[in-house]
Structure formats: structure tokens, C-alpha cells
PDB file of N, CA and C in Angstrom:
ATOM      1  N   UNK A   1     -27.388  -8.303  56.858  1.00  0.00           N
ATOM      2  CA  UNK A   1     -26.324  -9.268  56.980  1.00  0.00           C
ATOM      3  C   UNK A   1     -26.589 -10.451  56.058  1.00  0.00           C
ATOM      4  N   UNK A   2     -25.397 -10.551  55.735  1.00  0.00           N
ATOM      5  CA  UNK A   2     -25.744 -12.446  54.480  1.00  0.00           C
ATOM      6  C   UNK A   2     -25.440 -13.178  54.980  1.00  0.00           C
ATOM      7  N   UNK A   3     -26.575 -14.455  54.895  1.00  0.00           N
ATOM      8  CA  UNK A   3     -26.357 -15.722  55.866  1.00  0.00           C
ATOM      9  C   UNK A   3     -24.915 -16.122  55.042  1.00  0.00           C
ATOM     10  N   UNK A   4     -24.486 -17.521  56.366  1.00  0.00           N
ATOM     11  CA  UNK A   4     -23.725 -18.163  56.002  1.00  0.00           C
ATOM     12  C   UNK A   4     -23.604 -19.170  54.620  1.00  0.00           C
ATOM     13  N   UNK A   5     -23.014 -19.350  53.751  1.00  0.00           N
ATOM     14  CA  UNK A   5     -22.962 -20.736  52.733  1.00  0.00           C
ATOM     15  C   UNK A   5     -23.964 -21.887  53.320  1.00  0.00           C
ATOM     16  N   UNK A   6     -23.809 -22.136  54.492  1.00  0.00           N
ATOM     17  CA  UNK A   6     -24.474 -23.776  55.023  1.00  0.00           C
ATOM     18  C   UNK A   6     -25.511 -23.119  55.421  1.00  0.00           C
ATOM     19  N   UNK A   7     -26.227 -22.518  55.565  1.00  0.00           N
ATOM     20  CA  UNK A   7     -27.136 -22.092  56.314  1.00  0.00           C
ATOM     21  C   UNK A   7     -27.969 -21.330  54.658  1.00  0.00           C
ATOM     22  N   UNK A   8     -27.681 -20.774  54.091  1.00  0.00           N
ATOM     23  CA  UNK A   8     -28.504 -20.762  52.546  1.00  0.00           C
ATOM     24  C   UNK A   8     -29.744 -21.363  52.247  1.00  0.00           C
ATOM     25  N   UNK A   9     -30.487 -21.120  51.800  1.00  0.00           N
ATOM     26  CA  UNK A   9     -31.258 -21.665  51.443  1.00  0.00           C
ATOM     27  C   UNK A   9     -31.052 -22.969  49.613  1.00  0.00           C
ATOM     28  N   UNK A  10     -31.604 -24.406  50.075  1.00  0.00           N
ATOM     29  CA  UNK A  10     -31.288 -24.793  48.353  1.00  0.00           C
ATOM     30  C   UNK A  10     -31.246 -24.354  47.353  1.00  0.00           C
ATOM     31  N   UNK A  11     -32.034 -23.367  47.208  1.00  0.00           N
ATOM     32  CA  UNK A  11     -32.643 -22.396  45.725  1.00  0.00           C
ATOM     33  C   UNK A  11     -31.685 -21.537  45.710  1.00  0.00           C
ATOM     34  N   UNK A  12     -31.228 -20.520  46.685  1.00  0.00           N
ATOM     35  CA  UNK A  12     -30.413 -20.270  46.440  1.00  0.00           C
ATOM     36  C   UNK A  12     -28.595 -20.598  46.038  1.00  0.00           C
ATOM     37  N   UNK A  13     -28.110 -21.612  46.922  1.00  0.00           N
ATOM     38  CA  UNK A  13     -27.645 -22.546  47.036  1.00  0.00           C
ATOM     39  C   UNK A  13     -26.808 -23.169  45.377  1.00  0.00           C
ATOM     40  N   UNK A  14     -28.434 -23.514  44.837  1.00  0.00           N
ATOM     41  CA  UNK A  14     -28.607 -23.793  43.029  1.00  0.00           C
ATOM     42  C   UNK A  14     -27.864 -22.578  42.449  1.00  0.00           C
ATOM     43  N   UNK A  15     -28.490 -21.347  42.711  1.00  0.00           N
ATOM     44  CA  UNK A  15     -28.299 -20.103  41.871  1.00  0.00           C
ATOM     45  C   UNK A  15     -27.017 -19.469  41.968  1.00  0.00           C
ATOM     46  N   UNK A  16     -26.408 -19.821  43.220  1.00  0.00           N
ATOM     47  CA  UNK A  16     -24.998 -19.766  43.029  1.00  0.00           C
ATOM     48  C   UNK A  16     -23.633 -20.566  42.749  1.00  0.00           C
ATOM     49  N   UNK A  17     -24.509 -21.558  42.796  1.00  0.00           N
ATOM     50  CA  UNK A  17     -23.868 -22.706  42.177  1.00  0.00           C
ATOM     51  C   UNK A  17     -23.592 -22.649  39.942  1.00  0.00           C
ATOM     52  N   UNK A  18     -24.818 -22.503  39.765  1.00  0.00           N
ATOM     53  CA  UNK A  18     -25.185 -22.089  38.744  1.00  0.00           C
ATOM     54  C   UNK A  18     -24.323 -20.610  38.089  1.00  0.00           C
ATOM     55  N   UNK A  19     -24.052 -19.886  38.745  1.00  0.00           N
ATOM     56  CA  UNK A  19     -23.637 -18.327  38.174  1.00  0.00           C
ATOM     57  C   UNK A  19     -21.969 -18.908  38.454  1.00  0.00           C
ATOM     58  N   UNK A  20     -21.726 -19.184  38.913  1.00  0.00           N
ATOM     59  CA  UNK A  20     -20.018 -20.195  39.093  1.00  0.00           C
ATOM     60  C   UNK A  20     -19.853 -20.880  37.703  1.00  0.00           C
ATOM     61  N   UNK A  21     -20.715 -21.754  37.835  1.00  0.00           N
ATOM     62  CA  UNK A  21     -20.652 -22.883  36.691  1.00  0.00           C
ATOM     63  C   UNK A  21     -20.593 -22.052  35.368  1.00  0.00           C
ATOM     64  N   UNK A  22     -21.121 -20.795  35.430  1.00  0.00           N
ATOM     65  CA  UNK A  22     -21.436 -19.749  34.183  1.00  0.00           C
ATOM     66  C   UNK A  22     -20.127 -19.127  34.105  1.00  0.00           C
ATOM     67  N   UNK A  23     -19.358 -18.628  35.026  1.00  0.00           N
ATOM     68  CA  UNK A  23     -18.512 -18.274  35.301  1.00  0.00           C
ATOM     69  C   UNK A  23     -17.169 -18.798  34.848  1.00  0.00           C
ATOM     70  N   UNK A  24     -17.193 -20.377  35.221  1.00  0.00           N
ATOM     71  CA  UNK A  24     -15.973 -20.994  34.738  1.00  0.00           C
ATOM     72  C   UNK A  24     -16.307 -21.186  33.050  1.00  0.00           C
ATOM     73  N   UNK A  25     -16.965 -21.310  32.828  1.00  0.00           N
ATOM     74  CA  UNK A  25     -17.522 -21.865  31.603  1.00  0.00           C
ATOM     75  C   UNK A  25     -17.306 -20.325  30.381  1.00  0.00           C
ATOM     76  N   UNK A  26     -17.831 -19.370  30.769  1.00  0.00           N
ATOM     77  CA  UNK A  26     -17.110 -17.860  30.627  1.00  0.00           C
ATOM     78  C   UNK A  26     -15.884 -17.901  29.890  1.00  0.00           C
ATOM     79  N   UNK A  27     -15.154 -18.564  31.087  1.00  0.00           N
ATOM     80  CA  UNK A  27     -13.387 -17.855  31.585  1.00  0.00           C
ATOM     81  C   UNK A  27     -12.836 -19.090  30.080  1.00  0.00           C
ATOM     82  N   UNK A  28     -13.342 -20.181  30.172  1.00  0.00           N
ATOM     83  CA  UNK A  28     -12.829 -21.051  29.566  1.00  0.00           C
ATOM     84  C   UNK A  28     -13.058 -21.085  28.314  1.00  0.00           C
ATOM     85  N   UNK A  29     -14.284 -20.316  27.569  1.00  0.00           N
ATOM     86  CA  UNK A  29     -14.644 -20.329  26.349  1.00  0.00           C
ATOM     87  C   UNK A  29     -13.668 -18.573  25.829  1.00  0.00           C
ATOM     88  N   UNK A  30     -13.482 -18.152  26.692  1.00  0.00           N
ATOM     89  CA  UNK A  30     -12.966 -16.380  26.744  1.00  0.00           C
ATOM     90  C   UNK A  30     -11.367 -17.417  25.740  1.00  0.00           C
ATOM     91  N   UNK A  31     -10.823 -18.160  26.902  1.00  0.00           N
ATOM     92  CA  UNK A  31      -9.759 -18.780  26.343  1.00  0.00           C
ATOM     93  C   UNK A  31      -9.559 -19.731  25.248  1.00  0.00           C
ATOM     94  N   UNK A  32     -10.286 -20.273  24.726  1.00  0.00           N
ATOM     95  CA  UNK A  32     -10.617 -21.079  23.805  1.00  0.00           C
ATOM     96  C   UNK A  32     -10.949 -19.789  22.388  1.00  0.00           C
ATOM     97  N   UNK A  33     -11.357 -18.994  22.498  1.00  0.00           N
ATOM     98  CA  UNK A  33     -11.175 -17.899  21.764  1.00  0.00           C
ATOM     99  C   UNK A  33     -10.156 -17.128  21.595  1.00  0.00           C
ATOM    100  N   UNK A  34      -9.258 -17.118  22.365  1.00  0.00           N
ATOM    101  CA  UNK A  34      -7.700 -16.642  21.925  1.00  0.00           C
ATOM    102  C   UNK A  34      -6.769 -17.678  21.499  1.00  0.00           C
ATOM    103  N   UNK A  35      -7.138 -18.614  22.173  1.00  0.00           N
ATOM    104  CA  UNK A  35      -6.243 -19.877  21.493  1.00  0.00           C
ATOM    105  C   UNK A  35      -6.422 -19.747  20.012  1.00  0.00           C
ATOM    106  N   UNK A  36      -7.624 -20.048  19.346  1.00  0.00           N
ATOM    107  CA  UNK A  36      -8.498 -19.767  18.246  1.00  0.00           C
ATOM    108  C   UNK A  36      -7.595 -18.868  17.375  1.00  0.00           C
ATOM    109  N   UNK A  37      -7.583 -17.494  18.163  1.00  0.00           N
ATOM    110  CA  UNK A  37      -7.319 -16.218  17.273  1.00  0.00           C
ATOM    111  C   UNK A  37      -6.042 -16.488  16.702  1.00  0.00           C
ATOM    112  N   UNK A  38      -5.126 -16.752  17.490  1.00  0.00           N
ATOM    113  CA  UNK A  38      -3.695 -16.990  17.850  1.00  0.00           C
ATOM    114  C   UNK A  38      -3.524 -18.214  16.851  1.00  0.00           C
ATOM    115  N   UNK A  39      -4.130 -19.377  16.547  1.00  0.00           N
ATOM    116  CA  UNK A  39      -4.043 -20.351  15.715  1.00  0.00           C
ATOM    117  C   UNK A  39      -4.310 -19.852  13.955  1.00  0.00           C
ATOM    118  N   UNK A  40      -5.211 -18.760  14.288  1.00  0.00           N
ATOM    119  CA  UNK A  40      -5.725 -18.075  12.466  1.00  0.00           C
ATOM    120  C   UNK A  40      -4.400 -17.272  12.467  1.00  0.00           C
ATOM    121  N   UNK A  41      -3.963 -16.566  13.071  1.00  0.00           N
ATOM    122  CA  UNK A  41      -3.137 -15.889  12.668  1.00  0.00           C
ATOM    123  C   UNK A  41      -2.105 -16.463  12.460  1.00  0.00           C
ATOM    124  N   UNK A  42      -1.315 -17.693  13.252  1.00  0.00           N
ATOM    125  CA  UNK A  42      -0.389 -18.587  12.553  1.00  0.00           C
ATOM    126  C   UNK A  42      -0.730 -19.070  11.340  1.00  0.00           C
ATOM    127  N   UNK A  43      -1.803 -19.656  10.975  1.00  0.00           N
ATOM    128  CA  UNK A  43      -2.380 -20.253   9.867  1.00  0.00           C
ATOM    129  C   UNK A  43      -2.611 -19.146   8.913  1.00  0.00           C
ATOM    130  N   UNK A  44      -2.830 -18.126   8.856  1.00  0.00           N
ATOM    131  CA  UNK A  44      -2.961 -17.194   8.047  1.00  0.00           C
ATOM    132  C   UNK A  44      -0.999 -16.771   7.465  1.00  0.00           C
ATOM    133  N   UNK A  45      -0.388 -16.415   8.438  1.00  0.00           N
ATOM    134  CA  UNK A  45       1.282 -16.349   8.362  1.00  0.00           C
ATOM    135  C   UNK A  45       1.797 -17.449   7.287  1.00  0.00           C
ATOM    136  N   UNK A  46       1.395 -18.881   8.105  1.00  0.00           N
ATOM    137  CA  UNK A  46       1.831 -20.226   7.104  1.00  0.00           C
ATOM    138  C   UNK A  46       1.153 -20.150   5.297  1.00  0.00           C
ATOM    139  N   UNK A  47       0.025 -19.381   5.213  1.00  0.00           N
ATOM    140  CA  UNK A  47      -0.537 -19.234   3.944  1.00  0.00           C
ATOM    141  C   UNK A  47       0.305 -18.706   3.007  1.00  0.00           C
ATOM    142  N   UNK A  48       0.682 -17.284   3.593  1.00  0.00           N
ATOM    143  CA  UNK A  48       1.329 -16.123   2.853  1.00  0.00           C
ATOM    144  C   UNK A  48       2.938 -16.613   2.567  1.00  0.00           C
ATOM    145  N   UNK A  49       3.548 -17.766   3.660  1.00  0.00           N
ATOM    146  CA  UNK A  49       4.671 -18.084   3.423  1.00  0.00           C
ATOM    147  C   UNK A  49       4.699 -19.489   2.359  1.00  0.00           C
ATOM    148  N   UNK A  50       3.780 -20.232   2.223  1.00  0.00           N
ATOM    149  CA  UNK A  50       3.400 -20.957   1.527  1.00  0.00           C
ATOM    150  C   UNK A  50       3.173 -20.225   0.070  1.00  0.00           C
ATOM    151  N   UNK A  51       2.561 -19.150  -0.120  1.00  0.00           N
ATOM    152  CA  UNK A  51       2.409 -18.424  -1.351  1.00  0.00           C
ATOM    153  C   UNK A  51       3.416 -17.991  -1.602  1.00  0.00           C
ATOM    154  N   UNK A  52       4.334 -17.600  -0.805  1.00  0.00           N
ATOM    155  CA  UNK A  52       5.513 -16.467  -1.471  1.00  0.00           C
ATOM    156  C   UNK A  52       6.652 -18.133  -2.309  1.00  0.00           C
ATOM    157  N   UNK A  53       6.650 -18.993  -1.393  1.00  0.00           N
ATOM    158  CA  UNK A  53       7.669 -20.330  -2.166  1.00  0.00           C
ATOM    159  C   UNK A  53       6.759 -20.851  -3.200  1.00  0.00           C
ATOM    160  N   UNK A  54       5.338 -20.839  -3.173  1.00  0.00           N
ATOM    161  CA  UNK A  54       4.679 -21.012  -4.864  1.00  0.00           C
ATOM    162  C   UNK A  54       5.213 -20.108  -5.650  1.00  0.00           C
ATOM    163  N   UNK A  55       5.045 -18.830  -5.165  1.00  0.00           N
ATOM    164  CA  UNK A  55       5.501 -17.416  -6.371  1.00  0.00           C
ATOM    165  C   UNK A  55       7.142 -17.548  -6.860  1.00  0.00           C
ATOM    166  N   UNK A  56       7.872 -18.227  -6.065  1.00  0.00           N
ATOM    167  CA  UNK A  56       9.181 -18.473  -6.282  1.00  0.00           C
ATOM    168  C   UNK A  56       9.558 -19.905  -6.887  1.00  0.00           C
ATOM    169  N   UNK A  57       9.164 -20.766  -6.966  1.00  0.00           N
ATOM    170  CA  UNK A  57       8.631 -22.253  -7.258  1.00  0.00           C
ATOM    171  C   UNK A  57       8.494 -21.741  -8.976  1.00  0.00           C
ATOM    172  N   UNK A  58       7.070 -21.332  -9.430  1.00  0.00           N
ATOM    173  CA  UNK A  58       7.205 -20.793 -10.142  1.00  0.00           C
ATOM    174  C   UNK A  58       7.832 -20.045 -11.227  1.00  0.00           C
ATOM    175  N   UNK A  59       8.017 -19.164 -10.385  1.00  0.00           N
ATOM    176  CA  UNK A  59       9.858 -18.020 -11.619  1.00  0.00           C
ATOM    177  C   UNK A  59      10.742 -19.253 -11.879  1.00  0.00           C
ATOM    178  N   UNK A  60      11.110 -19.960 -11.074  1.00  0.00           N
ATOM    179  CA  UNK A  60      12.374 -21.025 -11.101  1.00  0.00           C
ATOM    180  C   UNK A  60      11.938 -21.561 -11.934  1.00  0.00           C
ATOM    181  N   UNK A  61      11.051 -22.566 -11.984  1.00  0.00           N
ATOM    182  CA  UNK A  61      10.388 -23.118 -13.208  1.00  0.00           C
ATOM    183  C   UNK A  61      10.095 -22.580 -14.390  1.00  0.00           C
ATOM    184  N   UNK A  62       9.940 -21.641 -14.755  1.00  0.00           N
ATOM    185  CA  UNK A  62       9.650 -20.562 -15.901  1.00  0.00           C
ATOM    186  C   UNK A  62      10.825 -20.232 -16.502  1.00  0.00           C
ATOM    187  N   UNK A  63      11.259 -19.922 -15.397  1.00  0.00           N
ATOM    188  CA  UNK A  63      13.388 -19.545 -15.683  1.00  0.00           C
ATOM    189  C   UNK A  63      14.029 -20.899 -16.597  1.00  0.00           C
ATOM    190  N   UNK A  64      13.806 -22.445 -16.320  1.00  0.00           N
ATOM    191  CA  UNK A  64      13.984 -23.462 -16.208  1.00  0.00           C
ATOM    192  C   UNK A  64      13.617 -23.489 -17.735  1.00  0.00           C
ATOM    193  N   UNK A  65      11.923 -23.575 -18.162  1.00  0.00           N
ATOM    194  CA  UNK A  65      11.544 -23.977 -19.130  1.00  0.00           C
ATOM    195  C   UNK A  65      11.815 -23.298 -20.068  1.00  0.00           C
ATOM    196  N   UNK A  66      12.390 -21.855 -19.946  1.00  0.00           N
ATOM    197  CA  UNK A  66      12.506 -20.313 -20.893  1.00  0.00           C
ATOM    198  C   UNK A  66      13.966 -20.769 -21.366  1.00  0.00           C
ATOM    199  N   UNK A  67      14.024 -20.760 -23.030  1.00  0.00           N
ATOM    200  CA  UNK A  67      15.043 -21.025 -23.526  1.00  0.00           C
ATOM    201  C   UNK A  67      15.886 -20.170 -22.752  1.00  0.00           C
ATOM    202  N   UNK A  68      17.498 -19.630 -22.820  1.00  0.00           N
ATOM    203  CA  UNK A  68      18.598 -18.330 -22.587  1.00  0.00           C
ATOM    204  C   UNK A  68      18.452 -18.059 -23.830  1.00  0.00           C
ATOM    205  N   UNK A  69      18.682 -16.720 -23.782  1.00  0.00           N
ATOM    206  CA  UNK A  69      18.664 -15.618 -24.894  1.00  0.00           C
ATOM    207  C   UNK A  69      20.257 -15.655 -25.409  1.00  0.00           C
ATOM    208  N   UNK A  70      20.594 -16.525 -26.345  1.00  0.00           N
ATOM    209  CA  UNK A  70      22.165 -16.569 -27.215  1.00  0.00           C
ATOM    210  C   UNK A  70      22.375 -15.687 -28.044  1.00  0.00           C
ATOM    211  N   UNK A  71      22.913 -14.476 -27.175  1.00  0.00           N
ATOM    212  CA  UNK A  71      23.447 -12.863 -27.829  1.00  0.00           C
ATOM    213  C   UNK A  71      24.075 -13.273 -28.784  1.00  0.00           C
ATOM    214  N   UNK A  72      25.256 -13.981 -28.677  1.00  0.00           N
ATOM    215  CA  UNK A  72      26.411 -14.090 -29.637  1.00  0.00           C
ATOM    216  C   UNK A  72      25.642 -14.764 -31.060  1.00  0.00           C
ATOM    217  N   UNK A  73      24.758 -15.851 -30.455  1.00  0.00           N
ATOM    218  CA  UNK A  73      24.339 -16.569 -31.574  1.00  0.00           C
ATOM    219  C   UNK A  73      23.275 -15.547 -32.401  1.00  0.00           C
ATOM    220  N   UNK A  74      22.749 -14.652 -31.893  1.00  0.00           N
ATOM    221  CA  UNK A  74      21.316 -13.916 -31.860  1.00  0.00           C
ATOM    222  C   UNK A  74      22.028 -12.831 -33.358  1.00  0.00           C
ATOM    223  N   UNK A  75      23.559 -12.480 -32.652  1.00  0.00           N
ATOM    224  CA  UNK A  75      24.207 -11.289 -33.777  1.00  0.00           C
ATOM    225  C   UNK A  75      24.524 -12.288 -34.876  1.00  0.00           C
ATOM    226  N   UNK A  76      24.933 -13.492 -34.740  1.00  0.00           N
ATOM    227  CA  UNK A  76      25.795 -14.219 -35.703  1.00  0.00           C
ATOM    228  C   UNK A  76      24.041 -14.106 -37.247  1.00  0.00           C
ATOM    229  N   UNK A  77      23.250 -14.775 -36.572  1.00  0.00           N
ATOM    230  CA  UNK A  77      21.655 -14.697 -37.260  1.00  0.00           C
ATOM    231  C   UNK A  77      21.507 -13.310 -37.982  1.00  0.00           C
ATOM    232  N   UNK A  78      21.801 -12.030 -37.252  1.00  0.00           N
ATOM    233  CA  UNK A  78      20.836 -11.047 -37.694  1.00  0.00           C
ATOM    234  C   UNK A  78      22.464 -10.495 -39.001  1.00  0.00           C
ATOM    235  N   UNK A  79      23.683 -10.565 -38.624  1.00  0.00           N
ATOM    236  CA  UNK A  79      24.668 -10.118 -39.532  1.00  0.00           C
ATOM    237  C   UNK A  79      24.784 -11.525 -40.346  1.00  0.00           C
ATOM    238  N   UNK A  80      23.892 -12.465 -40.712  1.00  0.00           N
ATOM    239  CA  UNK A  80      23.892 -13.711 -41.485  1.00  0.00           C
ATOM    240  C   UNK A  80      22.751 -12.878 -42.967  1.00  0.00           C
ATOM    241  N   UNK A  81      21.794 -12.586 -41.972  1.00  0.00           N
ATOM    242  CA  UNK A  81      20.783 -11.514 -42.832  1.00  0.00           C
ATOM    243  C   UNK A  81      21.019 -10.359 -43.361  1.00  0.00           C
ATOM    244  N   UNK A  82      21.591  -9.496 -42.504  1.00  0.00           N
ATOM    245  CA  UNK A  82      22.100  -8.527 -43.046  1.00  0.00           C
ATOM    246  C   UNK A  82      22.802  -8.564 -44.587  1.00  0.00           C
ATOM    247  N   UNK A  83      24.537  -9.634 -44.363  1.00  0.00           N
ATOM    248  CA  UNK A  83      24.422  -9.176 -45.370  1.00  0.00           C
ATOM    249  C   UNK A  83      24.139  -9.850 -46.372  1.00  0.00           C
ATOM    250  N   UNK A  84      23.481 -11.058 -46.997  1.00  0.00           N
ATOM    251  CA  UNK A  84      22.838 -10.936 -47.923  1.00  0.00           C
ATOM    252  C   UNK A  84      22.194  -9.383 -48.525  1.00  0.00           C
ATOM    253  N   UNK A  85      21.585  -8.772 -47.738  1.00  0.00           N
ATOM    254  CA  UNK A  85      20.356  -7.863 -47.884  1.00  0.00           C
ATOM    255  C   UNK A  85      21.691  -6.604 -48.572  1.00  0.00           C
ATOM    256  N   UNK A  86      22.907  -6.925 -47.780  1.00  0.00           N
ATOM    257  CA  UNK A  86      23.715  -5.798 -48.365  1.00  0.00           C
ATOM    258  C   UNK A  86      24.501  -5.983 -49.676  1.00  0.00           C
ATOM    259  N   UNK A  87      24.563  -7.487 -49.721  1.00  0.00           N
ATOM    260  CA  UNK A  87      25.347  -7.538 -51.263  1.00  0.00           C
ATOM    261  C   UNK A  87      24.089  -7.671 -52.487  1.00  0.00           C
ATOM    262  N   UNK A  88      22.942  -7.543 -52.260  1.00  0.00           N
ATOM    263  CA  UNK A  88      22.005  -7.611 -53.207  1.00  0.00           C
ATOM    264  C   UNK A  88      22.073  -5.771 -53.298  1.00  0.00           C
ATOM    265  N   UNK A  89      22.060  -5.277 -52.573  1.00  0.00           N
ATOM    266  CA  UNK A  89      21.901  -3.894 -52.895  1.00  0.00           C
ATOM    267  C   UNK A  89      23.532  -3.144 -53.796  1.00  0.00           C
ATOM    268  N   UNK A  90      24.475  -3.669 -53.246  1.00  0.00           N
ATOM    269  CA  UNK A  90      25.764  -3.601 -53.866  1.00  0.00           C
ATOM    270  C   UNK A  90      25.693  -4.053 -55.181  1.00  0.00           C
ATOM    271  N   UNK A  91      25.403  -5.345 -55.529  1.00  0.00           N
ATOM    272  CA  UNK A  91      25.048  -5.613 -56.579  1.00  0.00           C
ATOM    273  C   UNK A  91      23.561  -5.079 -58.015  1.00  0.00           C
ATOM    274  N   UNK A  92      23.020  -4.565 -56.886  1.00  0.00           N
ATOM    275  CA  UNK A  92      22.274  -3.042 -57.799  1.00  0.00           C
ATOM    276  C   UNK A  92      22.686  -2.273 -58.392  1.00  0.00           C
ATOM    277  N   UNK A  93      23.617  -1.433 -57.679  1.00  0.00           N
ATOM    278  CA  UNK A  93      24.044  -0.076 -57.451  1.00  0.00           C
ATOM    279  C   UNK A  93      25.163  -0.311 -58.263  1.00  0.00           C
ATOM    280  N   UNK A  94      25.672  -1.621 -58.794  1.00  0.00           N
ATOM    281  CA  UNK A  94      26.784  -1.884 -59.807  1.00  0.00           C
ATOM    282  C   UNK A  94      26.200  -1.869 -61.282  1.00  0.00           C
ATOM    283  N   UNK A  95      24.894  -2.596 -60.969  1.00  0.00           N
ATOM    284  CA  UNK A  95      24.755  -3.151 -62.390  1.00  0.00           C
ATOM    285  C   UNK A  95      23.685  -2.013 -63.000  1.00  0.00           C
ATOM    286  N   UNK A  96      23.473  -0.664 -62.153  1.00  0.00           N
ATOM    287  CA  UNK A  96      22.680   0.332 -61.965  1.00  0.00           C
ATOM    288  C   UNK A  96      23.881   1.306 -63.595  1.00  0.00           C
ATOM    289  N   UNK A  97      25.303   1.208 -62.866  1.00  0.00           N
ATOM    290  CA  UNK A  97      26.246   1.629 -63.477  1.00  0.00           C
ATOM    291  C   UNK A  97      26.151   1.478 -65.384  1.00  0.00           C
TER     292      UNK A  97
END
């Protein structure tokens, strides 16, 4: 039979006092470790969403500083070259005659 609580001996008394105190102390650090986990993994989430608006931050800015590519102007340039290059050859092929 197990004595009563009041009737215990001090030493023992201590030792179960003690395995309690271990106990709460346990339960509370158990929780303080999921709080924890639960905080990295938000903080880890906030990283990756923080990186993806740098990676987009970025392009925009690049987009921004990157001249536009002026097709119209781009043909007007290359048929500016052209034909020079074609009336020098016309003018060969005449004086070839």
C-alpha cells in the first residue's frame, strides 16, 4: 500500500516534488519548441516570398534600363545599308559593260 501525500516522508516528498517540477518544465520547453518550429517555417515562407519580389524587382528594373528594340527604326538602318551596298554593285555591273 502507498502512504498518504502528508504522511510521506521529506526525501521523498523532495523527489516528487522535483520529478513535477521536471515535468512541467518538460511540457513547457516540448512547447517552446513548436512555437520555434512554427516561427522558422513562417520565417523561412517570408524569405522565399521576399526573394521571388527581389527576382521580380529586378526584371522590372532591367526591363526599365534595357533600351526597346525599334523594329521599324532597326529596318529603316539595315535598308539605309543595304542599298548603298546595292547601287555600288549596280554601278559595277554597268561600268563592267
Amino acid at each position: 500500500m502507498t502512504e498518504p501525500a502528508a504522511c510521506a516522508s521529506p526525501k521523498k516528498q523532495t523527489i516528487n516534488q522535483d520529478q513535477f517540477t521536471l515535468s512541467l518544465q518538460t511540457a513547457c520547453l516540448m512547447q517552446q519548441n513548436q512555437m520555434l518550429e512554427r516561427q522558422n517555417a513562417m520565417l523561412r515562407d517570408l524569405m522565399e516570398r521576399v526573394e521571388t519580389v527581389g527576382d521580380r524587382l529586378w526584371h522590372m528594373e532591367r526591363c526599365l534600363t534595357t533600351p526597346p528594340i525599334d523594329q521599324a527604326g532597326m529596318r529603316k538602318r539595315v535598308a539605309k545599308k543595304r542599298r548603298p551596298a546595292h547601287m555600288q554593285s549596280v554601278a559595277r555591273t554597268r561600268s563592267d559593260k
